[in-house]
Protein backbone atom coordinates (compact mmCIF):
# COMPACT_ATOMS: atom_id res chain seq x y z
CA UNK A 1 154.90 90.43 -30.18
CA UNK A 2 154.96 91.14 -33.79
CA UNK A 3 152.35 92.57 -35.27
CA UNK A 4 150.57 90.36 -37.87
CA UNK A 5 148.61 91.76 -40.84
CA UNK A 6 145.27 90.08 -41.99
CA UNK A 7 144.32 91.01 -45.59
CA UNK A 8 140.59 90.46 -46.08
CA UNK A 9 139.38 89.96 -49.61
CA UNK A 10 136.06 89.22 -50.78
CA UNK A 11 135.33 86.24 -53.19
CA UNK A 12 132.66 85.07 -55.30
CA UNK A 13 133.19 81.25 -54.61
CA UNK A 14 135.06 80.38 -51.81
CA UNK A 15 136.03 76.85 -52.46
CA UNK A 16 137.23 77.62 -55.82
CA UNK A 17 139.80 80.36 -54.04
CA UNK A 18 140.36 78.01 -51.90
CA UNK A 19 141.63 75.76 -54.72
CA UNK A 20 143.31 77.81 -56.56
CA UNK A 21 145.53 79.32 -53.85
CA UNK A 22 146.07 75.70 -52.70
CA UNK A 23 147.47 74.88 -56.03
CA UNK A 24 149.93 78.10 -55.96
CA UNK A 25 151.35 76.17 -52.94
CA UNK A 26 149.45 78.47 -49.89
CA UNK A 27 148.16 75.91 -46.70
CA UNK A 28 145.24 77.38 -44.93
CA UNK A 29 144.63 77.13 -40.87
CA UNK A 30 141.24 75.28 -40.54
CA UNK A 31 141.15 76.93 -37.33
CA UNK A 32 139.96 80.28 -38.77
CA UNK A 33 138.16 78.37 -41.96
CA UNK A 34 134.72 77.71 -42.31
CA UNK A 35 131.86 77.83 -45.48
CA UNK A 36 131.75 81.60 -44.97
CA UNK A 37 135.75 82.34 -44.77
CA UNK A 38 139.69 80.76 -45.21
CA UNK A 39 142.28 81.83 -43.64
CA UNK A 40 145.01 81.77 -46.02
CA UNK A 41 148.75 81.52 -44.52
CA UNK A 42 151.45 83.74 -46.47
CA UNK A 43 154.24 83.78 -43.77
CA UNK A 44 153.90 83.38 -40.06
CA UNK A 45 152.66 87.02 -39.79
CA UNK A 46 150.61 87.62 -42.87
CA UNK A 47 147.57 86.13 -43.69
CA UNK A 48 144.37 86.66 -45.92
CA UNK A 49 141.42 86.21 -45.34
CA UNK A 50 139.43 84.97 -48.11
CA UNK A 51 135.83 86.02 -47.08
CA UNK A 52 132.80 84.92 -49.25
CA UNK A 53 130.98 88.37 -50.61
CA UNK A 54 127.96 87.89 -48.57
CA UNK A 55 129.90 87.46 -45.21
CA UNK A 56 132.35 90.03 -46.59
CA UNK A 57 129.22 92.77 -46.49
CA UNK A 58 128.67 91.87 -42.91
CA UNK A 59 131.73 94.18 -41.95
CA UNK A 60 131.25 97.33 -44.25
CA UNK A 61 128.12 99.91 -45.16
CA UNK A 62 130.42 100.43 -48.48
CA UNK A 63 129.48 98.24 -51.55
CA UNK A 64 132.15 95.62 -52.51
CA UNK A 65 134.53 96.61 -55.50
CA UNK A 66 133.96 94.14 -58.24
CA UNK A 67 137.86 93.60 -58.87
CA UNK A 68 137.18 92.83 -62.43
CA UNK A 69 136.45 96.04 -63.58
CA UNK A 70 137.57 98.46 -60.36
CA UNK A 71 141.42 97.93 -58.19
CA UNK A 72 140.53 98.08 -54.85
CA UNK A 73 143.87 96.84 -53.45
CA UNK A 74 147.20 95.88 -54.65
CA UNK A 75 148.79 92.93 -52.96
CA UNK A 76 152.61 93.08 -52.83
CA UNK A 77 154.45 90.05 -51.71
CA UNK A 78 158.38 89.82 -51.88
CA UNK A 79 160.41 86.83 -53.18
CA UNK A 80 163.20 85.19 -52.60
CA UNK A 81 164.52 85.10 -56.53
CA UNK A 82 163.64 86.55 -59.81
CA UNK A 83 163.26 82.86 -60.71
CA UNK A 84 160.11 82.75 -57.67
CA UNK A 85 158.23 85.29 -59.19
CA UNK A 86 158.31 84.06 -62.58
CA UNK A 87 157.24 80.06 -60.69
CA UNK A 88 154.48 81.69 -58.90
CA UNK A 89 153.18 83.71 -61.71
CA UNK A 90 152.98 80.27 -63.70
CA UNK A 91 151.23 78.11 -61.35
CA UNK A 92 148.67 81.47 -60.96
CA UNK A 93 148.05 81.25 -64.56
CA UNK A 94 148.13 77.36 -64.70
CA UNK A 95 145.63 77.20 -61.80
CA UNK A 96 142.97 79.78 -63.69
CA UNK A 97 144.11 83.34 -62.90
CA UNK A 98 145.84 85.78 -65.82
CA UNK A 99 148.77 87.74 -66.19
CA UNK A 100 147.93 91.65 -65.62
CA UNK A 101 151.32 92.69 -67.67
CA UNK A 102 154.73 91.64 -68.53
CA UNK A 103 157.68 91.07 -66.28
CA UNK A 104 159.48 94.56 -64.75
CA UNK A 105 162.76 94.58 -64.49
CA UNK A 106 164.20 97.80 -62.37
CA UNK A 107 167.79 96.81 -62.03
CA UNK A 108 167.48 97.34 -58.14
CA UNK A 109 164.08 95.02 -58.08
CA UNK A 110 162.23 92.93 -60.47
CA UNK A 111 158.65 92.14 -60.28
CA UNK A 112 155.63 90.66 -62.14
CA UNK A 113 152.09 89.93 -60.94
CA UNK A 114 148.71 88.39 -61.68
CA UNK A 115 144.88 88.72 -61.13
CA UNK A 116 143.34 85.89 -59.16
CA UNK A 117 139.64 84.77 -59.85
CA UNK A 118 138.00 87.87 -58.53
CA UNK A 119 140.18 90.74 -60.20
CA UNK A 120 142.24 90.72 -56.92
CA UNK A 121 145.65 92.33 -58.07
CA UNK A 122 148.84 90.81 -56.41
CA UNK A 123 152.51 92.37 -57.35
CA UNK A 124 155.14 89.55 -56.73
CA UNK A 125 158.87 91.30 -56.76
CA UNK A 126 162.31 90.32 -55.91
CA UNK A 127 164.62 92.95 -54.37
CA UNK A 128 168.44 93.06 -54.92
CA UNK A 129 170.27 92.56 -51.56
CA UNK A 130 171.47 96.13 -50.30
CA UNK A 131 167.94 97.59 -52.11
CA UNK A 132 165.57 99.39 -49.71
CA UNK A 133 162.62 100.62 -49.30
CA UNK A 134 163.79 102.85 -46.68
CA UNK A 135 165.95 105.07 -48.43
């Protein structure tokens, strides 16, 4: 079995996330989505959790970041083109969210990113076939 990753962020209005992931083209399993959390489908084995603050606190002593001032996590999601990341960094801004800087272009990858409407950083980037992380 591969192992699946759950990313669990915590947001000030949940149906508004909700809304504006929706519009970036995310579906969400109503299985694991209620008024307190929405489980957010990436790829078969990713997901995030989108977890309203209060419901959020439930799981941690530690007092939730406030992502507009403070990064507490970077979220980096691969692409399939150069021409993806600059679609999905449109719709993000069309749907409410803001670019964080411009377009990177490293020869070997190219990448570009927005903030979401809780400060929630996410790094969208397109590798070159033959490119590695792995060395």
């Amino acid at each position: 079995m591969a192992t699946q990753i759950f990313v669990n962020l915590p947001v000030k209005n949940l149906g508004r996330s909700i809304a504006f992931f929706t519009q970036l083209g995310y579906a969400f399993d109503p299985q694991f989505t209620n008024e307190k959390a929405a489980c957010m489908i990436v790829s078969d084995d990713i997901y995030v959790m989108l977890v309203t603050e209060n419901f959020f606190q439930t799981f941690t002593p530690k007092v939730i970041t406030d992502a507009t001032t403070s990064t507490e996590i970077l979220v980096g999601l691969s692409a399939e083109s150069r021409e993806q990341v600059d679609e999905m960094v449109r719709k993000a801004v069309a749907a409410g969210g803001t670019r964080v800087k411009e377009a990177q272009d490293h020869g070997f990858m190219y990448e570009h990113g927005y903030q979401d409407l809780d400060g929630h950083l996410w790094d969208l980037f397109y590798m070159e076939p033959g490119a590695s992380c792995q060395g």
